[in-house]
Every structure is written in structure tokens, then in C-alpha cells.
N, C-alpha and C. Protein backbone atom coordinates (compact mmCIF):
# COMPACT_ATOMS: atom_id res chain seq x y z
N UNK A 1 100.46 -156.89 106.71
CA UNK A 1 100.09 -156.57 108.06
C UNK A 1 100.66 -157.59 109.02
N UNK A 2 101.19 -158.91 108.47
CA UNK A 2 101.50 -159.80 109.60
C UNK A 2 100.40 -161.17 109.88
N UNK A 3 100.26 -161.34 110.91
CA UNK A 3 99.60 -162.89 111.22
C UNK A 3 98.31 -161.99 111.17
N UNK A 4 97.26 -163.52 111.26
CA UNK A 4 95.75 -163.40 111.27
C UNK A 4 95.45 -162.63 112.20
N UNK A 5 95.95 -162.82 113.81
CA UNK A 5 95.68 -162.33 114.95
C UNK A 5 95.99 -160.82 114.69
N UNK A 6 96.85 -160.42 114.17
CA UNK A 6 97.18 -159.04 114.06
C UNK A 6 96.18 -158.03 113.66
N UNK A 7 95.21 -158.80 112.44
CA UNK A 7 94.46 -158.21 111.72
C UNK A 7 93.30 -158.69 112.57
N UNK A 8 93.50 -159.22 113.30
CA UNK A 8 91.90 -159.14 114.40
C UNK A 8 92.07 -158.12 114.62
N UNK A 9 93.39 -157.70 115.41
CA UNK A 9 93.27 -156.77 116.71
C UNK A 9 92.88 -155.74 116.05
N UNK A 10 93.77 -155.24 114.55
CA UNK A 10 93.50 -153.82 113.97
C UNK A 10 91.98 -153.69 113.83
N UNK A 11 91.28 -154.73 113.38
CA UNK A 11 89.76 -154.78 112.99
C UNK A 11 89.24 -154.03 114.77
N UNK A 12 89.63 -155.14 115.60
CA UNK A 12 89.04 -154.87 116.78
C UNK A 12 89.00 -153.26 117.27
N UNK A 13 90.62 -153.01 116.51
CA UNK A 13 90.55 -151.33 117.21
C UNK A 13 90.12 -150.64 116.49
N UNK A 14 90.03 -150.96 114.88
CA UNK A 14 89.22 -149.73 114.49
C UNK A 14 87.72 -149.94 114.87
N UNK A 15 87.04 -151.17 115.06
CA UNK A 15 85.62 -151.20 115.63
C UNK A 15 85.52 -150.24 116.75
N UNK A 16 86.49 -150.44 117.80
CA UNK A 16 86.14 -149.54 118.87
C UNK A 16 86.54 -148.07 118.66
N UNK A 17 87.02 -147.53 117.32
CA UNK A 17 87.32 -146.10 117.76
C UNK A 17 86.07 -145.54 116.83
N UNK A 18 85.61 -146.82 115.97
CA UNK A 18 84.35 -146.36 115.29
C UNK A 18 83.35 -145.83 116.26
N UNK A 19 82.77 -146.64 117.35
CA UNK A 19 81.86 -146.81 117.97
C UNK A 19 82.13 -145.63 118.93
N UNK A 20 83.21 -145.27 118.76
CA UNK A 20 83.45 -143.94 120.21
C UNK A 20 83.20 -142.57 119.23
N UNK A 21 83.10 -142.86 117.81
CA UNK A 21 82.99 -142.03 117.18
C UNK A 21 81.65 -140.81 117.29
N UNK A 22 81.40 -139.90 117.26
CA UNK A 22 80.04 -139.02 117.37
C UNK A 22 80.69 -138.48 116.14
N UNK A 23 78.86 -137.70 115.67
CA UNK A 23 79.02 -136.51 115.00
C UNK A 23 78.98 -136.84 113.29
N UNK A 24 78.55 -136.56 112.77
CA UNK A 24 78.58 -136.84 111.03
C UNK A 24 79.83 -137.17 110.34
N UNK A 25 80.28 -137.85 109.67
CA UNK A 25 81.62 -138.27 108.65
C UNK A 25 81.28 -138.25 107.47
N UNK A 26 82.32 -136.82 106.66
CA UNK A 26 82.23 -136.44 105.53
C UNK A 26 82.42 -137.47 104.42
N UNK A 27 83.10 -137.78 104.57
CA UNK A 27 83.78 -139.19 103.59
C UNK A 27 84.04 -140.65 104.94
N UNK A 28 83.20 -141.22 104.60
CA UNK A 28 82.99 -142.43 105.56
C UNK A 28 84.32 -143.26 104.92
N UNK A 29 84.27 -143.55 103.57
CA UNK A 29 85.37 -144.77 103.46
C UNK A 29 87.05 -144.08 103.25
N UNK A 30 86.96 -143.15 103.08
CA UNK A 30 88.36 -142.07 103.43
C UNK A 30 88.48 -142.49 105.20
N UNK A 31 87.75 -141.67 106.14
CA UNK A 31 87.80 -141.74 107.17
C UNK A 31 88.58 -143.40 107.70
N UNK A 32 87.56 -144.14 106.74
CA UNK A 32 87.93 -145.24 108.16
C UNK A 32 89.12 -146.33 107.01
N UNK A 33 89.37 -145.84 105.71
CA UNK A 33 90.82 -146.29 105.22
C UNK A 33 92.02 -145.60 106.70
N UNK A 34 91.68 -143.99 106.52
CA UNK A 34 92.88 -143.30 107.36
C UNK A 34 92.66 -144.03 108.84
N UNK A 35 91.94 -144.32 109.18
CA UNK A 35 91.47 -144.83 110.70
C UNK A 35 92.32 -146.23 111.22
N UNK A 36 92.14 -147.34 109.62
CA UNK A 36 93.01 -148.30 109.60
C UNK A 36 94.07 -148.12 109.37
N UNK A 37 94.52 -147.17 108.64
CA UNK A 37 96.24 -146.99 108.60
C UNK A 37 96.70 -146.57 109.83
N UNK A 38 95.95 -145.31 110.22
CA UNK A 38 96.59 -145.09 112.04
C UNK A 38 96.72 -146.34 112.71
N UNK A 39 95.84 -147.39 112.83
CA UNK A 39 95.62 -147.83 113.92
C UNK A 39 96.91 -148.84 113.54
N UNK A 40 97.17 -149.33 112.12
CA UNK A 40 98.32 -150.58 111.97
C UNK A 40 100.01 -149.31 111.98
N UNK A 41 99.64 -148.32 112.37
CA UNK A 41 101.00 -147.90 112.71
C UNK A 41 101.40 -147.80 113.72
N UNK A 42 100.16 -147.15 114.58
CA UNK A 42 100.48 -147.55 116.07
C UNK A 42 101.26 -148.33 116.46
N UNK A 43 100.34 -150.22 115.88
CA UNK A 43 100.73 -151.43 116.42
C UNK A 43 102.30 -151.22 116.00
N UNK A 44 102.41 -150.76 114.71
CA UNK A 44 104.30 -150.96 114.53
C UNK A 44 104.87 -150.50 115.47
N UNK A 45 104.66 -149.03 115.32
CA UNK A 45 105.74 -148.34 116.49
C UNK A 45 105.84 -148.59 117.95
N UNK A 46 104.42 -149.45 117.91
CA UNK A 46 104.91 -150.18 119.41
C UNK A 46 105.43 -151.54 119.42
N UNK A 47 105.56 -151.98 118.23
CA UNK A 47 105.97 -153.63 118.49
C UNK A 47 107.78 -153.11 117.90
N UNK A 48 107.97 -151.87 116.92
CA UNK A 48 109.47 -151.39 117.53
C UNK A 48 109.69 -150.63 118.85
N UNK A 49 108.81 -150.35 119.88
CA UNK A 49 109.35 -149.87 120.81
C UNK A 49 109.51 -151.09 121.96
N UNK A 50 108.79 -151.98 121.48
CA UNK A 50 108.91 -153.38 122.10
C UNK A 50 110.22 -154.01 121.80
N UNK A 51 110.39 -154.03 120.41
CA UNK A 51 112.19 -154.51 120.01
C UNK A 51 113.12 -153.98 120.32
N UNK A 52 112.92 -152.59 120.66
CA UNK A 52 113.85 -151.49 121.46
C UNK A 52 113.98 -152.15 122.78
N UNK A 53 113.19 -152.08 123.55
CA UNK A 53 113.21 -152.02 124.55
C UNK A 53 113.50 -153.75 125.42
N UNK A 54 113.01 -154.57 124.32
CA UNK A 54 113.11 -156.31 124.97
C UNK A 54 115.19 -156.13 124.40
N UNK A 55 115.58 -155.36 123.59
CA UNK A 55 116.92 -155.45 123.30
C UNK A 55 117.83 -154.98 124.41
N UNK A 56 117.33 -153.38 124.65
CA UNK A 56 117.69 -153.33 125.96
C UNK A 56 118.47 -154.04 127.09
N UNK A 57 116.65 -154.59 127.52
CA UNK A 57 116.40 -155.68 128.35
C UNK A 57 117.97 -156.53 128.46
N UNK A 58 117.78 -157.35 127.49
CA UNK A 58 118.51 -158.27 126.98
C UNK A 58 120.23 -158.27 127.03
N UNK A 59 120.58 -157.33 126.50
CA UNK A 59 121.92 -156.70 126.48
C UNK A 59 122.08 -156.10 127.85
N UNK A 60 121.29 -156.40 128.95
CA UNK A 60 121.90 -155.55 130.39
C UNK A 60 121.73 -157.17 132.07
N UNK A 61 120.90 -158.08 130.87
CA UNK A 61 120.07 -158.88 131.47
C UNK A 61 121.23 -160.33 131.73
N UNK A 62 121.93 -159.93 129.93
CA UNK A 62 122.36 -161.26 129.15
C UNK A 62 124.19 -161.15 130.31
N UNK A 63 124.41 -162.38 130.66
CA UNK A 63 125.82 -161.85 131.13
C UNK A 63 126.52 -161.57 129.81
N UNK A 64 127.68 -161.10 130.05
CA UNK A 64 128.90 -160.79 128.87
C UNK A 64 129.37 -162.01 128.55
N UNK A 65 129.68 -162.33 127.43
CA UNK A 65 130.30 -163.07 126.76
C UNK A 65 131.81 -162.70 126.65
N UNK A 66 132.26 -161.99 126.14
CA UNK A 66 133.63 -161.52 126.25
C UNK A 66 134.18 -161.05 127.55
N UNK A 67 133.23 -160.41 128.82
CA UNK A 67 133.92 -159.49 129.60
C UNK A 67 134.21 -158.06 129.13
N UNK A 68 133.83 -157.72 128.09
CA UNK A 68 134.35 -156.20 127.64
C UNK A 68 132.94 -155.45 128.05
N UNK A 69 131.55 -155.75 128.18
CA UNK A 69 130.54 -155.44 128.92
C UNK A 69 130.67 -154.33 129.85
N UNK A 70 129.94 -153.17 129.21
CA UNK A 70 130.34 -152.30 130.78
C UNK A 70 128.97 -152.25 131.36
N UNK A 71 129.23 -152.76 132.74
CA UNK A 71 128.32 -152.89 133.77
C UNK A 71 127.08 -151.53 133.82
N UNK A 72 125.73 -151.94 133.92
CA UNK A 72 124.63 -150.73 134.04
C UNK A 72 124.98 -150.56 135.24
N UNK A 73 124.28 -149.18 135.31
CA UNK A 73 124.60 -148.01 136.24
C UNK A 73 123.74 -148.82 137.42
N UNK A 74 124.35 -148.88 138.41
CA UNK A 74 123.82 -149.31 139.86
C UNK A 74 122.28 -148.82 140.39
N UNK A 75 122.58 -147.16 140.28
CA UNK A 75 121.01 -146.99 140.29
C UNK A 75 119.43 -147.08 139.84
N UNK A 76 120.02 -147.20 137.90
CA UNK A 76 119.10 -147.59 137.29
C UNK A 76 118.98 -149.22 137.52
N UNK A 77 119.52 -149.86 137.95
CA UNK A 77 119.06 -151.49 138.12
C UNK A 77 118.18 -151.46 139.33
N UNK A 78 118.31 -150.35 140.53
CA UNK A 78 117.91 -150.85 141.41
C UNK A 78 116.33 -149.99 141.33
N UNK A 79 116.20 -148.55 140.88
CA UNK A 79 114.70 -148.44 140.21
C UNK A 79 114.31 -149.40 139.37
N UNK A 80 115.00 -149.99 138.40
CA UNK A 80 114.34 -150.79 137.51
C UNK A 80 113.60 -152.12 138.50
N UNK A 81 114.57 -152.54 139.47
CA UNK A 81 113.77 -153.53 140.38
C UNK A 81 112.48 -153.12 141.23
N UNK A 82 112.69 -152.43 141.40
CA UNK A 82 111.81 -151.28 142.81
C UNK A 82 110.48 -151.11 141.51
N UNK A 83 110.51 -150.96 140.56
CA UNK A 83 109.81 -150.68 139.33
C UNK A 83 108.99 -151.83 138.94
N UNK A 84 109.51 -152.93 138.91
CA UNK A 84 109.06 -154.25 138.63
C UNK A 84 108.60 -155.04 139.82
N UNK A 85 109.03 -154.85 141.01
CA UNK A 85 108.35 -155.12 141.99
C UNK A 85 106.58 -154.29 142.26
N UNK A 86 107.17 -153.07 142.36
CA UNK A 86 105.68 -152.21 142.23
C UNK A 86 104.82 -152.77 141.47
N UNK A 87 105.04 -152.79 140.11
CA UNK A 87 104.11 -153.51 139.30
C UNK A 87 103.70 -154.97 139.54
N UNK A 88 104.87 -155.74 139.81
CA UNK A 88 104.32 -157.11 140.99
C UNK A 88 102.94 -157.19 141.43
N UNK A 89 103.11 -156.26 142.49
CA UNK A 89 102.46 -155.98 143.55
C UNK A 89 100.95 -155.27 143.40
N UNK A 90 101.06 -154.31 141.93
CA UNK A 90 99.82 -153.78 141.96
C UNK A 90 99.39 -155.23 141.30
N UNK A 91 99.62 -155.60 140.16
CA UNK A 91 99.12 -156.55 139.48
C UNK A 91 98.09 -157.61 140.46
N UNK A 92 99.67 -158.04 141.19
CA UNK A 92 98.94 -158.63 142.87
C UNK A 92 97.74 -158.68 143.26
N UNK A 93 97.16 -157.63 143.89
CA UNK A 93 96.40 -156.70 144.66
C UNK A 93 95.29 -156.72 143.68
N UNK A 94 95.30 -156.57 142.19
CA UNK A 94 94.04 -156.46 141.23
C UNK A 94 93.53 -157.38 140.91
N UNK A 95 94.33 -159.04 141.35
CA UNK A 95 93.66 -160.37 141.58
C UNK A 95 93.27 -160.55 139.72
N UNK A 96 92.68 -162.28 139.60
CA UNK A 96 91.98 -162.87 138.73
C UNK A 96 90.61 -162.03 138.63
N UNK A 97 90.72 -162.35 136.91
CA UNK A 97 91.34 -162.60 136.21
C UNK A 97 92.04 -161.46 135.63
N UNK A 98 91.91 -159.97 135.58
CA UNK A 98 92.51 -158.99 135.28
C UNK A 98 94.12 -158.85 135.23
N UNK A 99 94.91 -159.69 136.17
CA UNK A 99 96.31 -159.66 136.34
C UNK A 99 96.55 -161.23 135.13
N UNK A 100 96.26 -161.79 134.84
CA UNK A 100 96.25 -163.27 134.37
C UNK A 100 96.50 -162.21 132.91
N UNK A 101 95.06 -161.93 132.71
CA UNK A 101 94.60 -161.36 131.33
C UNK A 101 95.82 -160.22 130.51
N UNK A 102 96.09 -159.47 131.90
CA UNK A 102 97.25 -158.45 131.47
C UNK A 102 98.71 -159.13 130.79
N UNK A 103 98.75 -160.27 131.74
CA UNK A 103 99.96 -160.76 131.76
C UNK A 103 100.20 -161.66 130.28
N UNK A 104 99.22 -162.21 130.13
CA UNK A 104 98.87 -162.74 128.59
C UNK A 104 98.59 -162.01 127.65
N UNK A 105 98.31 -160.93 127.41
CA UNK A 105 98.22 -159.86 126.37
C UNK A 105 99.18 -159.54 126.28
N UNK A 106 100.18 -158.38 127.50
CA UNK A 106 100.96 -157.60 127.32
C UNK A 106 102.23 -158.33 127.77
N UNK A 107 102.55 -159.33 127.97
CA UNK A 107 103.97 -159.94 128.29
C UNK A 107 103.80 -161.11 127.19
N UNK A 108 102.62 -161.74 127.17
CA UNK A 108 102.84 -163.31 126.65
C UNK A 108 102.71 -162.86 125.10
N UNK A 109 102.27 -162.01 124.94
CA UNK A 109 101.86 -161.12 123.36
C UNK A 109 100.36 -162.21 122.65
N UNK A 110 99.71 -162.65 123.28
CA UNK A 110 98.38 -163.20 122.97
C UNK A 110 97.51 -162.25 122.76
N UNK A 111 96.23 -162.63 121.29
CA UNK A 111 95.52 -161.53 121.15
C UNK A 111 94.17 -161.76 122.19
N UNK A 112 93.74 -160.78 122.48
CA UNK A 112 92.37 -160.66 123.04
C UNK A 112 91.60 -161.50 123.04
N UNK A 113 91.30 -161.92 121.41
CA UNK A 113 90.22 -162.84 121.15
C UNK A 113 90.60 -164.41 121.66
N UNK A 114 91.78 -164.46 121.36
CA UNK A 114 92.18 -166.26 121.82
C UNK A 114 92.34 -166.01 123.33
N UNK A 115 92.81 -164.99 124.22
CA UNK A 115 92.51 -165.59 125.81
C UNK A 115 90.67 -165.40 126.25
N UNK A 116 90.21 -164.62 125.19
CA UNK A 116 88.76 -164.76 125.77
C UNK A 116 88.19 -166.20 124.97
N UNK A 117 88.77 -166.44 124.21
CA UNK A 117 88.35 -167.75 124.04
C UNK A 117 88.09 -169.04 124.93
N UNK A 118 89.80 -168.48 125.19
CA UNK A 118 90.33 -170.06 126.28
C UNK A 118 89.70 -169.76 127.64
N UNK A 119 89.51 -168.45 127.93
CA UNK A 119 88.63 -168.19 129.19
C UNK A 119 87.42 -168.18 129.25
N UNK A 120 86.50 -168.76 128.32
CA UNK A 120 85.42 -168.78 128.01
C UNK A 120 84.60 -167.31 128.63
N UNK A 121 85.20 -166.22 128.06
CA UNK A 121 84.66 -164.81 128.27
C UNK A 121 84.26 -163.85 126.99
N UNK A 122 83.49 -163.10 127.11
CA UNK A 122 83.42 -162.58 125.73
C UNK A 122 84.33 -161.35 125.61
N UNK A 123 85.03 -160.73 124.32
CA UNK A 123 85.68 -159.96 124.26
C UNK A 123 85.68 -158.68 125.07
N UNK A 124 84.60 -158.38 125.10
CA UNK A 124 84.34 -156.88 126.11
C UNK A 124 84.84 -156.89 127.32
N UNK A 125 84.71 -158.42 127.50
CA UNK A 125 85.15 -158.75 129.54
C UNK A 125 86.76 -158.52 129.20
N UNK A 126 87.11 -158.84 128.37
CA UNK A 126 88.92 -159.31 128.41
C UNK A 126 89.29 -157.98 128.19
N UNK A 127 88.34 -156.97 127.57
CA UNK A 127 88.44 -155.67 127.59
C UNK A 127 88.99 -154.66 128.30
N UNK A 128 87.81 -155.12 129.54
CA UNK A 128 87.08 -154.34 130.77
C UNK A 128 88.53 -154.93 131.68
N UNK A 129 88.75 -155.84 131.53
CA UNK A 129 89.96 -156.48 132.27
C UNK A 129 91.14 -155.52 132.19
N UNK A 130 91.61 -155.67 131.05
CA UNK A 130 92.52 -155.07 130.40
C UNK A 130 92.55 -153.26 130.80
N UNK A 131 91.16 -152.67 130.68
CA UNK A 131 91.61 -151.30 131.44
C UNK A 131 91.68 -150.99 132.77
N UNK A 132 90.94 -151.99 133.63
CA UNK A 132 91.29 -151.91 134.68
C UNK A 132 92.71 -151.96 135.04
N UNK A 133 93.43 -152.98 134.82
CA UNK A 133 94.84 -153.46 134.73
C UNK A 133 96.01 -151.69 134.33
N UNK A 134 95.45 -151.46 133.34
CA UNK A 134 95.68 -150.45 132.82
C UNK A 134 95.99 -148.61 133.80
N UNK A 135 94.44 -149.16 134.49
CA UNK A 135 94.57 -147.70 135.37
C UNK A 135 95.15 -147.86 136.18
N UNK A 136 94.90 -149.30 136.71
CA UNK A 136 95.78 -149.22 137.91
C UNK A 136 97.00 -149.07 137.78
N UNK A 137 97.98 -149.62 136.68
CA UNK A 137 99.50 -149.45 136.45
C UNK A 137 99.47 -147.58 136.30
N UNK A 138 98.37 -146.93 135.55
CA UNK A 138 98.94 -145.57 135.50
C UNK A 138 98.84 -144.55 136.86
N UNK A 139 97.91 -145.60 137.51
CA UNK A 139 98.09 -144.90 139.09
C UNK A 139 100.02 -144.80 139.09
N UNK A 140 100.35 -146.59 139.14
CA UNK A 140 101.74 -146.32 139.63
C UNK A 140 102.38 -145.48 139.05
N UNK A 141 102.44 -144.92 137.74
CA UNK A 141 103.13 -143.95 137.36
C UNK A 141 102.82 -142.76 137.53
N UNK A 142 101.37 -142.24 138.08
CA UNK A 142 101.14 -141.02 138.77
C UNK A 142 102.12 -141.35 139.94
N UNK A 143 101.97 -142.21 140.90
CA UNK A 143 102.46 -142.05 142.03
C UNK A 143 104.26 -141.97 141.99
N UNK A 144 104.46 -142.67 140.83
CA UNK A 144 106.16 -142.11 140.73
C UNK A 144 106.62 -140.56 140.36
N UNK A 145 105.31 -139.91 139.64
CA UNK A 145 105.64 -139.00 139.09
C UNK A 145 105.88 -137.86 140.25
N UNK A 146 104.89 -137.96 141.10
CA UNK A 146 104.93 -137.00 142.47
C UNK A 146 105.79 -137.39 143.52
């Protein structure tokens, strides 16, 4: 599975999809084996859509070394800025500690439990943080979508 922290988080998420759970479970330790396998595949396919995408990044970010580099498309650099500014800005606007918290989870790759540590908060707050942070970014992508 990877580092200790990893296997917090999976613990952490299958706790919470337990607890959202209703309704009777036929086979309890089937259920929540399959529950933990979903949840540590997730984390993969997003920590490869993270390697996808920080490669990206990287290869458009990095100057050329040779010069044989063909330059990204003008327009996508300048949504991609306009994109990263927006998010700036909402982040901005959603203030401490929710923008701090986001920024250390989802950029700094810290788990939950160690910034609620160091923030002397309990997990649920770094939570509650975290979806706020959350809606508000999917506002911005409603609002791009229209």
C-alpha cells in the first residue's frame, strides 16, 4: 500500500464511507474487504493522474534543453493562467484556515491527520475545511462550465 500515512488515509476513508453507510450488509467482512480495495484504487488512479498530470506540468513548464521543444499552444497557457489565478482568488476569498489546509493536503501532499495535528484541530475540522475548499473550487468549475 505504500507509507504509514497512506494507510491512515485508506483507514480514514473507509471509516467514513462506513459511517455514510445505511441499511443491512449481507456479508459485512466481504463488503468492507471490497470497500478497502475500492478505496486503495482510487488513491492509485489518482496519484497516476497526479504523475500524468505534474509530467505535463513539467514538460511545458521546464524550458527546453535542446531547443527542439515545440512551444504550447498560446491559448491553452493563457486559460491555464486565467485558471490558476481563479483558483488564487477563490482560495483567497475562503481565508484561514480552509485555504492553508487545502493547500497542504492537495498541493503539499500531507495527510489529514499530521496537519490536524500540527494545527492542533481534530480530524473532522481539517475535514469540514477541506469540503468547504472543495465546493467552492466546484463552484469555479460550474461557473466555467456555463
Amino acid at each position: 500500500m505504500g507509507a504509514t500515512g497512506d494507510a491512515e488515509d485508506v483507514l480514514q476513508d473507509v471509516w467514513l464511507r462506513l459511517r455514510s453507510q445505511s441499511g443491512p450488509i449481507a456479508n459485512p467482512e466481504a463488503y468492507l474487504h471490497r470497500m478497502a480495495y475500492t478505496v486503495m484504487l482510487d488513491r492509485r488512479r489518482g496519484e497516476r493522474r497526479s504523475a500524468a498530470r505534474d509530467g505535463a506540468w513539467s514538460s511545458h513548464a521546464m524550458p527546453p534543453e535542446r531547443g527542439d521543444a515545440i512551444d504550447a499552444d498560446a491559448e491553452r497557457q493563457v486559460i491555464a493562467r486565467e485558471t490558476l489565478l481563479a483558483v488564487a482568488a477563490r482560495l483567497e476569498a475562503l481565508g484561514d484556515p480552509a485555504a492553508v489546509i487545502f493547500r497542504r493536503h492537495r498541493i503539499g501532499g500531507e495527510t489529514q491527520r499530521a496537519i490536524a495535528v500540527d494545527l492542533g484541530m481534530g480530524l473532522s475540522t481539517v475535514e469540514k475545511h477541506l469540503r468547504r475548499a472543495y465546493a467552492v473550487l466546484l463552484d469555479l468549475e460550474d461557473d466555467h462550465e456555463a
